[in-house]
Protein backbone atom coordinates (compact mmCIF):
# COMPACT_ATOMS: atom_id res chain seq x y z
CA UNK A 1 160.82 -122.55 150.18
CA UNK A 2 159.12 -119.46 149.07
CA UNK A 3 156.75 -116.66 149.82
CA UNK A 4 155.77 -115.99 146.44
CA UNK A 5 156.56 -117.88 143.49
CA UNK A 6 154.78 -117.55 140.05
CA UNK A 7 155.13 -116.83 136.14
CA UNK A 8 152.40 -114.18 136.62
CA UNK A 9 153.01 -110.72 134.71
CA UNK A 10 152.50 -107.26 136.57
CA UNK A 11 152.53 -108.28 140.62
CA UNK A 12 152.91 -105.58 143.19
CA UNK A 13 154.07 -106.78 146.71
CA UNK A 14 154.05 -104.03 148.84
CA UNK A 15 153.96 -103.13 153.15
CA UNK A 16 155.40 -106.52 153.74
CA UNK A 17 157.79 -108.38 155.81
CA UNK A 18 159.30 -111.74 154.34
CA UNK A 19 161.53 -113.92 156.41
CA UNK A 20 162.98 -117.34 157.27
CA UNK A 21 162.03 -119.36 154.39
CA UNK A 22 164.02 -122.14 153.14
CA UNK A 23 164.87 -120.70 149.45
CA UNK A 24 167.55 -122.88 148.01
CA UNK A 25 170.53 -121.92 146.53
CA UNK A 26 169.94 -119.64 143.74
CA UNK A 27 166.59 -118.79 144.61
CA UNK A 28 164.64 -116.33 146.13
CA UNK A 29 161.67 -115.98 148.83
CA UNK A 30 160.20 -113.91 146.23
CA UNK A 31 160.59 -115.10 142.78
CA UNK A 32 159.06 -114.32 139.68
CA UNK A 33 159.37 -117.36 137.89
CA UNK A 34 158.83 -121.15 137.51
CA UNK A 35 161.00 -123.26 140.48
CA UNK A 36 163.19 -124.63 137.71
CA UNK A 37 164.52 -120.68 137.06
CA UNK A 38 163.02 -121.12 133.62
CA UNK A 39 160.00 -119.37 132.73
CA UNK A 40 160.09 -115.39 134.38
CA UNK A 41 157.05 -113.17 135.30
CA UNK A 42 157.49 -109.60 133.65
CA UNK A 43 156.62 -106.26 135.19
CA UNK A 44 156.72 -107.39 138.90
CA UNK A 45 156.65 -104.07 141.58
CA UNK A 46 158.37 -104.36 144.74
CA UNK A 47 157.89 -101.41 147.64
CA UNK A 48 158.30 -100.46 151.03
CA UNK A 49 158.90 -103.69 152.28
CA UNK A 50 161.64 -105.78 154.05
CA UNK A 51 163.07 -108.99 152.98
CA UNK A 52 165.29 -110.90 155.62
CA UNK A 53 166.52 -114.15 157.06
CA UNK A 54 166.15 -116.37 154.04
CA UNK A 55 168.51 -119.24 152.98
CA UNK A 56 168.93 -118.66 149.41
CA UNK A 57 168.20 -115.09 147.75
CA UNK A 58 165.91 -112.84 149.29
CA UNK A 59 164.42 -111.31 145.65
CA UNK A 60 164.96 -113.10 142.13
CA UNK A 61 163.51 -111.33 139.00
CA UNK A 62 163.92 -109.94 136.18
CA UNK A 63 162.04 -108.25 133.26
CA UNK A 64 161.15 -105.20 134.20
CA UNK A 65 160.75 -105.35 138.17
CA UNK A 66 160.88 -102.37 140.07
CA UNK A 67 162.58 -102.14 143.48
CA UNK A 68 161.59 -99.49 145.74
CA UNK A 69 162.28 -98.82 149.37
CA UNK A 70 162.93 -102.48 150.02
CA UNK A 71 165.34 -103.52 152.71
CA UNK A 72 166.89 -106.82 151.44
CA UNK A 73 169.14 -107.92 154.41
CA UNK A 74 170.83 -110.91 156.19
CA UNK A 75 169.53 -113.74 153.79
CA UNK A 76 172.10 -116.56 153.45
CA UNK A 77 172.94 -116.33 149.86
CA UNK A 78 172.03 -112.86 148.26
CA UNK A 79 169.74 -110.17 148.71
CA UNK A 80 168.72 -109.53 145.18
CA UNK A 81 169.73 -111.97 141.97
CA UNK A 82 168.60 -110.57 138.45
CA UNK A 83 168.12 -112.69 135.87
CA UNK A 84 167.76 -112.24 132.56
CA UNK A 85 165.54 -109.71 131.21
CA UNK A 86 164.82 -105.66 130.34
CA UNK A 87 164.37 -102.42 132.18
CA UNK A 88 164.92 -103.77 135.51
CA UNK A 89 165.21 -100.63 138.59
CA UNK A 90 166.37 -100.80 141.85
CA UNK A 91 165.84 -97.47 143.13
CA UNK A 92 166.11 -96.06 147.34
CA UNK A 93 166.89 -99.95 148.25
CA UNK A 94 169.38 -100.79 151.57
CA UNK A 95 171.17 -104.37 150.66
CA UNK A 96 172.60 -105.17 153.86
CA UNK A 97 174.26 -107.67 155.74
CA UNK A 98 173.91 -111.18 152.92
CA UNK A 99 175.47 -114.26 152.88
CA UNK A 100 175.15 -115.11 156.30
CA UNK A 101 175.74 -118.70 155.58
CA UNK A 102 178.82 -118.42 154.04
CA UNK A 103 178.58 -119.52 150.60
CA UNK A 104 181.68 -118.43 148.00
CA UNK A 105 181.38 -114.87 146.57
CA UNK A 106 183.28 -115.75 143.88
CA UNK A 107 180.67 -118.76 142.99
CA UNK A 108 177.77 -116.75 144.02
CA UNK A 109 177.10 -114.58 146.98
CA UNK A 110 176.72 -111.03 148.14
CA UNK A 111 174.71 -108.02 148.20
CA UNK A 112 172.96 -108.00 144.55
CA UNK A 113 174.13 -109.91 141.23
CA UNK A 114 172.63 -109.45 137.94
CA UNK A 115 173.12 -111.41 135.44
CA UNK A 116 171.93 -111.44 131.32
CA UNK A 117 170.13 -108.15 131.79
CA UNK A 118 169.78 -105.05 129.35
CA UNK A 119 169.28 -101.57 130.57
CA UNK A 120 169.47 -102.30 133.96
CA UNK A 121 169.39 -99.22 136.88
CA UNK A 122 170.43 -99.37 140.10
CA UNK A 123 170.32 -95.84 141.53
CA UNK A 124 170.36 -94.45 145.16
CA UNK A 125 170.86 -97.51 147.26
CA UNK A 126 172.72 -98.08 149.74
CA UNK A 127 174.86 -101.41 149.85
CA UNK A 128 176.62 -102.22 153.13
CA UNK A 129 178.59 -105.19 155.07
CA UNK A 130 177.90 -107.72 152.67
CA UNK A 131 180.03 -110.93 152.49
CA UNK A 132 180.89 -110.57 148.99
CA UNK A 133 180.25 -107.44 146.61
CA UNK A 134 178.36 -104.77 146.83
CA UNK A 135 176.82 -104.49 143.72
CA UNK A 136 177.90 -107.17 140.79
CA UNK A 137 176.91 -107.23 137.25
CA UNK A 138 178.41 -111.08 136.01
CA UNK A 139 177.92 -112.32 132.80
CA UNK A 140 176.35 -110.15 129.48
CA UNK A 141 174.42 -107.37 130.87
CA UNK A 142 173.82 -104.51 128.58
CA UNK A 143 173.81 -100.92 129.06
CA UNK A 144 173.63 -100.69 132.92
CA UNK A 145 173.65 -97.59 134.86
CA UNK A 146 174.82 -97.78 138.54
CA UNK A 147 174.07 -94.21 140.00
CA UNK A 148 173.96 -92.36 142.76
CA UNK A 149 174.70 -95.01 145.04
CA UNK A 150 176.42 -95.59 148.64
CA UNK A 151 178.75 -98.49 148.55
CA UNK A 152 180.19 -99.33 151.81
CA UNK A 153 182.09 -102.23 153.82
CA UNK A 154 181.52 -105.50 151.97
CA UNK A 155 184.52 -107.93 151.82
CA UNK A 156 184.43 -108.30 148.31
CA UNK A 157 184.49 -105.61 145.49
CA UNK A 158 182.15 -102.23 145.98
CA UNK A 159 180.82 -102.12 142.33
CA UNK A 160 181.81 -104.85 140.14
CA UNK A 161 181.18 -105.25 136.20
CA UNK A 162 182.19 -108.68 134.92
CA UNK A 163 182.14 -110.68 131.69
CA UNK A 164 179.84 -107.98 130.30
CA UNK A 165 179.26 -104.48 128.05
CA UNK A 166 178.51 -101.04 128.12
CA UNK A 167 178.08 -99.46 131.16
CA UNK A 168 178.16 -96.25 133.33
CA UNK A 169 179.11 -96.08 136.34
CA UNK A 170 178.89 -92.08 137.83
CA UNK A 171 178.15 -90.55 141.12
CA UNK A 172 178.82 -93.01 143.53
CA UNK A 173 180.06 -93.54 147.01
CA UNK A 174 182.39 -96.33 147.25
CA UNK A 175 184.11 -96.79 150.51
CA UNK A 176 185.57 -99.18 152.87
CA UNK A 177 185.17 -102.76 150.21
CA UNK A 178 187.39 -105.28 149.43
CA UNK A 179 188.97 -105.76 152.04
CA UNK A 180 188.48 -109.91 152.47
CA UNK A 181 189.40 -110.39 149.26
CA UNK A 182 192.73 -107.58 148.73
CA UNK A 183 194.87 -109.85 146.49
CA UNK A 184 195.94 -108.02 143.63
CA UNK A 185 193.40 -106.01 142.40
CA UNK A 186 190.49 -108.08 143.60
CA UNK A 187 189.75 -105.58 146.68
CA UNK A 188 188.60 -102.62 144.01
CA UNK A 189 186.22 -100.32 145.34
CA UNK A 190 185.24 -100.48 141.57
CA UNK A 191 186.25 -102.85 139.44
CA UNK A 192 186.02 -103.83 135.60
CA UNK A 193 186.65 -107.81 134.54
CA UNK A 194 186.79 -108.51 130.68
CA UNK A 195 184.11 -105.75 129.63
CA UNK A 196 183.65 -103.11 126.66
CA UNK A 197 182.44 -99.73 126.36
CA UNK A 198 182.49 -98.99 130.54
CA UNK A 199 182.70 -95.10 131.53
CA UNK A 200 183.56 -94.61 135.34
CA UNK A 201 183.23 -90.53 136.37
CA UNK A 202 182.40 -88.14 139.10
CA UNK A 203 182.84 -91.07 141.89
CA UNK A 204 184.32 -90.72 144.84
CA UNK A 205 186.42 -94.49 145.89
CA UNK A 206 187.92 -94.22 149.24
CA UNK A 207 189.46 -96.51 151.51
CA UNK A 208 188.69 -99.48 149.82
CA UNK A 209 191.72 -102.41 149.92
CA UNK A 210 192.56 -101.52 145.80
CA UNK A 211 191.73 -98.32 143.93
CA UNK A 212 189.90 -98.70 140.45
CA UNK A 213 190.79 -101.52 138.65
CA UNK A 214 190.60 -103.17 135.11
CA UNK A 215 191.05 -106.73 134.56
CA UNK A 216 191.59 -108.54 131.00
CA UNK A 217 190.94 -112.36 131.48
CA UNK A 218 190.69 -114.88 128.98
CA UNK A 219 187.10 -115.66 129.04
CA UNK A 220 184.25 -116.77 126.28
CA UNK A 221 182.61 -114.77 123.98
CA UNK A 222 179.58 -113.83 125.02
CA UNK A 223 176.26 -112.57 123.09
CA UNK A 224 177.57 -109.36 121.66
CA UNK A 225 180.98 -110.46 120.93
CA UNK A 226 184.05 -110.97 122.99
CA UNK A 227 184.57 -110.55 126.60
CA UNK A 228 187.48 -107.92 126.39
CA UNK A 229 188.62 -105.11 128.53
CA UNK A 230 187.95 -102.38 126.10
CA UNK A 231 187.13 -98.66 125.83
CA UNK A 232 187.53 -98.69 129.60
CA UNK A 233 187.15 -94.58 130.24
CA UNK A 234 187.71 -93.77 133.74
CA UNK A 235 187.90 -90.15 134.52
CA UNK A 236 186.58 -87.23 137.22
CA UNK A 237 186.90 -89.25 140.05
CA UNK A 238 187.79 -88.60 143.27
CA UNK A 239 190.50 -91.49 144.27
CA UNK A 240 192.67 -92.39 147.42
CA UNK A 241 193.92 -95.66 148.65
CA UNK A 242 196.18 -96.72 151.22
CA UNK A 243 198.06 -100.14 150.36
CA UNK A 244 196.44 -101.37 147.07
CA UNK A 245 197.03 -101.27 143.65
CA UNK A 246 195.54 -98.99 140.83
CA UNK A 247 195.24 -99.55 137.45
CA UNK A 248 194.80 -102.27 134.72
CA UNK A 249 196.35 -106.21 134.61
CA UNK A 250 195.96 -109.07 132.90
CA UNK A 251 195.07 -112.15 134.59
């Protein structure tokens, strides 16, 4: 079920294909942690290599890994789950073409989901045609900065921040998203669910099924106090949409 799988601290994998292996749900063909998702590996490096044609997740980490130049496409489930931990990077990455087996998005599923993480950075990566969001920060993560990034043609949200806090999100190219999943404001090319303290600027969101969107849900409170959609400051961006909506609702 996996091509590597250990609580080790400070692995490299680099120059390497890995593909086909029967990760379970939830999991990933390279996983830095115990098989129970308990116990994670810190400092884990990832470069230059491709990661494809899994069942489950193609990557699952979390404190401090570093993603660089990997290709992360066409696994069944995800191509990269976070979980937990600090300083996490995903830097130059393509996350292409996941969920081929057609789990729920809104369960789990998609490009790249992070969940529980602080100061997380996802900068200059391309993420394209996956069935599900883009890019999808779900449940407490802490001062994340998505950057610089290309955002294109998945059937869920482009950028989605969810059930968590403070966050930038700046520079972006968010295009062509949402477009399985249009009801109401659920087809944002980026989109805030029950979160604090988010800044949005200097993106450009086009042709995506909804605009920009803020959602206020009645959800849990979470580690740093309740999920609410507050301070939401959106601002510099460059906006057009055909059909959708705009703007903030409660659900």
């Amino acid at each position: 079920p996996h091509a590597f799988l250990s609580e080790a601290n400070n692995v490299t994998i680099r120059d390497l294909v890995v593909e086909k292996y029967a990760t379970p749900a939830q999991s990933g063909a390279i996983q830095s942690g115990d098989f129970d998702n308990g116990v994670v590996g810190s400092g884990w490096v990832i470069e230059d290599s491709e990661v494809r044609l899994n069942h489950g997740a193609g990557i699952r980490s979390g404190e401090l890994t570093v993603l660089r130049r990997v290709s992360v496409h066409s696994n069944g489930q995800l191509g990269i789950a976070f979980s937990g931990g600090s300083g996490g990077l995903i830097e130059d990455c393509e996350i292409a073409n996941n969920n081929i087996a057609g789990f729920d998005w809104g369960w789990e599923a998609g490009g790249a989901k992070f969940t529980v993480t602080t100061g997380l950075v996802v900068r200059g990566t391309w993420s394209h045609d996956n069935n599900g969001p883009g890019l999808w920060t779900d449940i407490s993560n802490y001062d994340t900065l998505y950057e610089g990034n290309l955002v294109v043609d998945n059937t869920g949200p482009g950028i989605f921040h969810e059930i968590s806090y403070a966050a930038v999100i700046r520079d972006n190219a968010v295009t062509g998203n949402g477009h399985g999943s249009s009801e109401w404001l659920w087809g944002s090319g980026i989109l805030v669910a029950a979160s604090t303290d988010v800044e949005i600027y200097d993106n450009t969101v086009t042709g995506n099924a909804d605009g920009i969107g803020g959602i206020q849900q009645a959800r849990e409170e979470g580690p740093e106090g309740p999920y609410l959609l507050a301070n939401l400051f959106v601002h510099d961006n460059t906006l057009s949409v055909e059909r959708g909506p705009i703007g903030v609702g409660e659900d």
